[in-house]
N, C-alpha and C. Protein backbone atom coordinates (compact mmCIF):
# COMPACT_ATOMS: atom_id res chain seq x y z
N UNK A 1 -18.43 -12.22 3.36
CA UNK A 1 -17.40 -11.28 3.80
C UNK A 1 -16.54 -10.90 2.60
N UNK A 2 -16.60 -9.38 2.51
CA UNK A 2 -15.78 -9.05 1.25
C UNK A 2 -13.91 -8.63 1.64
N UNK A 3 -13.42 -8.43 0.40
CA UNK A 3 -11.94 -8.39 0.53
C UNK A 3 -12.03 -6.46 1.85
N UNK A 4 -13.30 -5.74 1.62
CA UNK A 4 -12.95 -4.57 2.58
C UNK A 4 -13.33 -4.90 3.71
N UNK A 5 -14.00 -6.25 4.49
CA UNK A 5 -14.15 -6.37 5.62
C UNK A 5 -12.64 -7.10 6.20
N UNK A 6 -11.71 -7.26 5.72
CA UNK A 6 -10.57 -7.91 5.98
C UNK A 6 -9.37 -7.30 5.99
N UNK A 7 -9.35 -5.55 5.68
CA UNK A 7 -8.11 -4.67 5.90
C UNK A 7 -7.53 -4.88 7.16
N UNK A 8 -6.41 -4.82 7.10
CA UNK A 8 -5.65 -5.17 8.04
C UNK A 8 -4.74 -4.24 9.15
N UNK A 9 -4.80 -2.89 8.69
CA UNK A 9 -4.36 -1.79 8.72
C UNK A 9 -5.25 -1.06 10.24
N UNK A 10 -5.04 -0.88 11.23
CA UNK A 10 -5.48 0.02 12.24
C UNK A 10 -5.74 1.23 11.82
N UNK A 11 -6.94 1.91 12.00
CA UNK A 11 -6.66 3.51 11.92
C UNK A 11 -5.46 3.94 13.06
N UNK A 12 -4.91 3.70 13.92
CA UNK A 12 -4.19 3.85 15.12
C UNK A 12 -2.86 3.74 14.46
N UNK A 13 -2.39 2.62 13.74
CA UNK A 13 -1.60 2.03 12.59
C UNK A 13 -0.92 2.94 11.62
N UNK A 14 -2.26 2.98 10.69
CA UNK A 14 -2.10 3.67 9.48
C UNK A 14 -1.83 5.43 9.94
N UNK A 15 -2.50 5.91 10.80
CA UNK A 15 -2.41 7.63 11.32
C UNK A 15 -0.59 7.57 11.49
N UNK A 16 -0.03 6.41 12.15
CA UNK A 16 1.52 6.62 12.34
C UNK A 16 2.08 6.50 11.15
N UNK A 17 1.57 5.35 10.23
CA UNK A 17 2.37 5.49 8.86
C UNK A 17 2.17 6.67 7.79
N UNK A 18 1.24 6.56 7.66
CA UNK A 18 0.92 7.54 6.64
C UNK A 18 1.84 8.68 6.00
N UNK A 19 2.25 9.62 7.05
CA UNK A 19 3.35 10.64 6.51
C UNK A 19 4.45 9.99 5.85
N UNK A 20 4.76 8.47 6.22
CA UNK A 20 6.51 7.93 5.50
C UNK A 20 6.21 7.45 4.34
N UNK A 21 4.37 7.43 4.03
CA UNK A 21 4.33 6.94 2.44
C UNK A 21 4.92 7.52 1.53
N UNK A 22 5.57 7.10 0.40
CA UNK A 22 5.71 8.01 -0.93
C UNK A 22 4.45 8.64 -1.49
N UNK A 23 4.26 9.67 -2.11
CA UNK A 23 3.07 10.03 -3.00
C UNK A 23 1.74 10.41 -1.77
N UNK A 24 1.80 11.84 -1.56
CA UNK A 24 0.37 12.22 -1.26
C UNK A 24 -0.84 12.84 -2.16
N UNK A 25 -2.08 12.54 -1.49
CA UNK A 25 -2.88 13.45 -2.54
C UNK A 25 -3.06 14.72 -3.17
N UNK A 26 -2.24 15.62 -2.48
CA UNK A 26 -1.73 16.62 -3.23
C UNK A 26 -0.79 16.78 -4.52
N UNK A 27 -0.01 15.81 -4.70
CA UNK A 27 0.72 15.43 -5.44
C UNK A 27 -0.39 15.38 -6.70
N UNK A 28 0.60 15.61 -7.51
CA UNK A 28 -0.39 15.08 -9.35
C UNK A 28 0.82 13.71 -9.69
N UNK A 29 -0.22 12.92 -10.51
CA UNK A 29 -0.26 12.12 -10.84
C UNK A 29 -0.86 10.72 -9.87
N UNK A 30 -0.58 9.50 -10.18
CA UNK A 30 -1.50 8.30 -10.10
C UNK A 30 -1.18 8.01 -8.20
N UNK A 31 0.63 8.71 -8.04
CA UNK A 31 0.75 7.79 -6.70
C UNK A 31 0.39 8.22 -5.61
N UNK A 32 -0.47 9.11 -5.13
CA UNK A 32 -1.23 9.55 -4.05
C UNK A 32 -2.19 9.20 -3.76
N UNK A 33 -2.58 9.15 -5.12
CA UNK A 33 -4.66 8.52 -4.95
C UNK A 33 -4.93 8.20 -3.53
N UNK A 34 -4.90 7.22 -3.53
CA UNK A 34 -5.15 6.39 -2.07
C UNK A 34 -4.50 5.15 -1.14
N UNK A 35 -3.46 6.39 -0.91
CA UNK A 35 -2.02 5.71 -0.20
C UNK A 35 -2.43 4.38 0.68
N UNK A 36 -3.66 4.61 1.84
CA UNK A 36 -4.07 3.33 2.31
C UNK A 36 -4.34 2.59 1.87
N UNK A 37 -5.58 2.18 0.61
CA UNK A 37 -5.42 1.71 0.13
C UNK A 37 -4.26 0.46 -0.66
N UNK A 38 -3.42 1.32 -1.13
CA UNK A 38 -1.99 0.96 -1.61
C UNK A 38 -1.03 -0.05 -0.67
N UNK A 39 -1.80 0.53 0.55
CA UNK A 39 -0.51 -0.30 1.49
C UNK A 39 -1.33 -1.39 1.52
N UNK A 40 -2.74 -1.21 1.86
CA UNK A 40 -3.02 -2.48 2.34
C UNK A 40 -3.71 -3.77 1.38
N UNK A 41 -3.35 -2.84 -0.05
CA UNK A 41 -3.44 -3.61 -1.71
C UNK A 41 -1.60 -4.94 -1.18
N UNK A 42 -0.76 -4.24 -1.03
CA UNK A 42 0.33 -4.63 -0.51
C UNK A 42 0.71 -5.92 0.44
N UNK A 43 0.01 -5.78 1.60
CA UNK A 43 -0.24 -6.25 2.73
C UNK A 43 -0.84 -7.55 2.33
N UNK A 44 -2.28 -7.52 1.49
CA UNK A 44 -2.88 -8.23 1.10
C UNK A 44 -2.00 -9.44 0.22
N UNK A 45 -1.25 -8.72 -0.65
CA UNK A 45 -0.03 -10.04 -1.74
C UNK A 45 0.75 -10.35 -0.78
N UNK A 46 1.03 -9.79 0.45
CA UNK A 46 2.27 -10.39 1.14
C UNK A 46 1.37 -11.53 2.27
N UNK A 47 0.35 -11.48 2.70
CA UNK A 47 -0.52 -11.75 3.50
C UNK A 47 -1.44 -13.47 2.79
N UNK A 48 -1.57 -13.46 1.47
CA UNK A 48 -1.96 -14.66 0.98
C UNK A 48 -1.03 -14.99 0.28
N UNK A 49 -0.21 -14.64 -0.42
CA UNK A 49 1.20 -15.04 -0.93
C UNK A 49 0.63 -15.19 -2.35
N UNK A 50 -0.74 -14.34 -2.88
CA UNK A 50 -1.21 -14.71 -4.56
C UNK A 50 -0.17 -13.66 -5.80
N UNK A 51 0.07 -14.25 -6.29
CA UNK A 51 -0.02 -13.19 -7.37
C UNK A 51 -0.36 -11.72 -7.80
N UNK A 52 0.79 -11.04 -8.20
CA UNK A 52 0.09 -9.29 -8.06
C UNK A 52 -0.93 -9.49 -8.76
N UNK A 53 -1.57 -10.27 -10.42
CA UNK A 53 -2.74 -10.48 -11.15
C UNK A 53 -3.90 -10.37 -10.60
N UNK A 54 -3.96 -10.84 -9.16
CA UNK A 54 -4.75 -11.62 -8.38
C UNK A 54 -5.76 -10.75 -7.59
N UNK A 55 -4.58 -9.65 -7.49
CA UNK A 55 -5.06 -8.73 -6.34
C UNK A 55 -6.55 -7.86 -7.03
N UNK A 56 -7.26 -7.84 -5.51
CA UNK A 56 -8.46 -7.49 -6.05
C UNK A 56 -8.86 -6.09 -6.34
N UNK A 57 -10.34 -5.84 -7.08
CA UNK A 57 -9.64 -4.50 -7.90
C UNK A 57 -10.02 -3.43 -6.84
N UNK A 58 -10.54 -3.84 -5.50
CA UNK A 58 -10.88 -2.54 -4.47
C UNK A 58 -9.65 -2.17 -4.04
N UNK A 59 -8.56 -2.88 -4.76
CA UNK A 59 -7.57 -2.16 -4.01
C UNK A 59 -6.65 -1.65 -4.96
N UNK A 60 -6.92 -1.36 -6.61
CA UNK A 60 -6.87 -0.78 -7.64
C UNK A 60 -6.23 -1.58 -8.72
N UNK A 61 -5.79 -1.10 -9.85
CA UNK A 61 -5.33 -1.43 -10.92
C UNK A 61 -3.99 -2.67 -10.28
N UNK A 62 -3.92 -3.75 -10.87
CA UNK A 62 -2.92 -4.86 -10.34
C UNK A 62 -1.80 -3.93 -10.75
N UNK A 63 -1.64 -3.72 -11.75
CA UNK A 63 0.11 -3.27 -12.25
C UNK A 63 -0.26 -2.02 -11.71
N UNK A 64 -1.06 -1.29 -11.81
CA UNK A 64 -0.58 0.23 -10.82
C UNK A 64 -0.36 -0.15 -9.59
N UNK A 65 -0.65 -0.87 -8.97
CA UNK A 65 -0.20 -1.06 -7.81
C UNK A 65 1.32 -1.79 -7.91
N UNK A 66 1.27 -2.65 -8.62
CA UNK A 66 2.53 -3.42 -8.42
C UNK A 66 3.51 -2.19 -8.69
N UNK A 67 3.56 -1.54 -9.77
CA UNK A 67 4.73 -0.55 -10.06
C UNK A 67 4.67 0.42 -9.05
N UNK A 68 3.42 1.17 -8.54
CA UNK A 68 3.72 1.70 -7.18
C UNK A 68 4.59 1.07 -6.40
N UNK A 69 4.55 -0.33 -6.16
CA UNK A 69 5.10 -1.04 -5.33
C UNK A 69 6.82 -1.19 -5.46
N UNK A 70 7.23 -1.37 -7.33
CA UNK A 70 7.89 -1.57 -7.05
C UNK A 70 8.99 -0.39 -6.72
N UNK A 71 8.48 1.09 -7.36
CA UNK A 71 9.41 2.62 -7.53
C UNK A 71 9.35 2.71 -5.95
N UNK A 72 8.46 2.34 -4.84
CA UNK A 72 8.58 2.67 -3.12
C UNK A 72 9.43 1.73 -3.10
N UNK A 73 9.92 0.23 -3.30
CA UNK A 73 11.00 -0.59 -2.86
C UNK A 73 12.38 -0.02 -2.96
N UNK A 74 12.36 0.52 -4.61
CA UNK A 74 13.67 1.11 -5.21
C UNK A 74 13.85 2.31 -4.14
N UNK A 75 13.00 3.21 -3.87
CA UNK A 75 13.12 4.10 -2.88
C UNK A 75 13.83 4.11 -1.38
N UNK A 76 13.48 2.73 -1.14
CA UNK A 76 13.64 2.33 0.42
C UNK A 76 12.60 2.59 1.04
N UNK A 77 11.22 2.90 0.17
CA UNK A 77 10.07 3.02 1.34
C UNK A 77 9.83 2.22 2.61
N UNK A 78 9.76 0.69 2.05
CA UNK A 78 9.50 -0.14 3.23
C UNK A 78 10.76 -0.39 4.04
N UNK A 79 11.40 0.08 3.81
CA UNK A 79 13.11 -0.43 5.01
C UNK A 79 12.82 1.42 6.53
N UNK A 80 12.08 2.06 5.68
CA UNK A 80 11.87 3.33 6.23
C UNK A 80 10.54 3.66 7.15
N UNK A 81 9.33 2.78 6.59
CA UNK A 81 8.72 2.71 7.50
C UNK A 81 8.94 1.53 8.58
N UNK A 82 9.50 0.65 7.70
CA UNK A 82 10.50 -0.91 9.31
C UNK A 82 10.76 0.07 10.53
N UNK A 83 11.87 0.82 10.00
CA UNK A 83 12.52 1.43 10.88
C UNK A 83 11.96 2.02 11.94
N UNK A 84 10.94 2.71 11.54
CA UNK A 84 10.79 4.02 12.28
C UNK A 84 9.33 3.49 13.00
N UNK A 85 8.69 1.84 12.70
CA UNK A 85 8.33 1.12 13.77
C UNK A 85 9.16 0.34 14.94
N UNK A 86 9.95 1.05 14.63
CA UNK A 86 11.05 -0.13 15.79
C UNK A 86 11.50 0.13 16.37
């Protein structure tokens, strides 16, 4: 069983989040690529508690993700999608 049989993310899920991500694929540059992805690169460090190093590469570059991660925190991304599940 690989790290993509273990996403954690609903299509049912992800269809509601999606629009509150930062960075779509229309956008230029790195942070649109593949927003699902991203979240559930995310999900995954919060979910085993490893190291951003750690994270595996189907779910992209460790530090591109981590700095994605950290410019959506500075943002209030995740306090914004909390919310607007609740």
């Amino acid at each position: 069983m690989g790290v993509m049989d273990r996403l954690v993310l609903t299509d049912a899920a992800w269809e509601r989040m999606a629009p509150l991500i930062i960075g779509r694929p229309d956008q230029k540059g790195s942070t649109g690529r593949d927003n699902r992805m991203f979240v559930e690169g995310v999900l995954w460090i919060v979910r085993t508690g490893s190291p951003w190093r750690d994270l595996p590469e189907a779910f992209g570059d460790w530090n591109s993700v981590f700095r994605r991660f950290s410019r959506w925190s500075l943002k209030g991304g995740l306090v914004a999608n909390y919310r607007s599940d609740v």
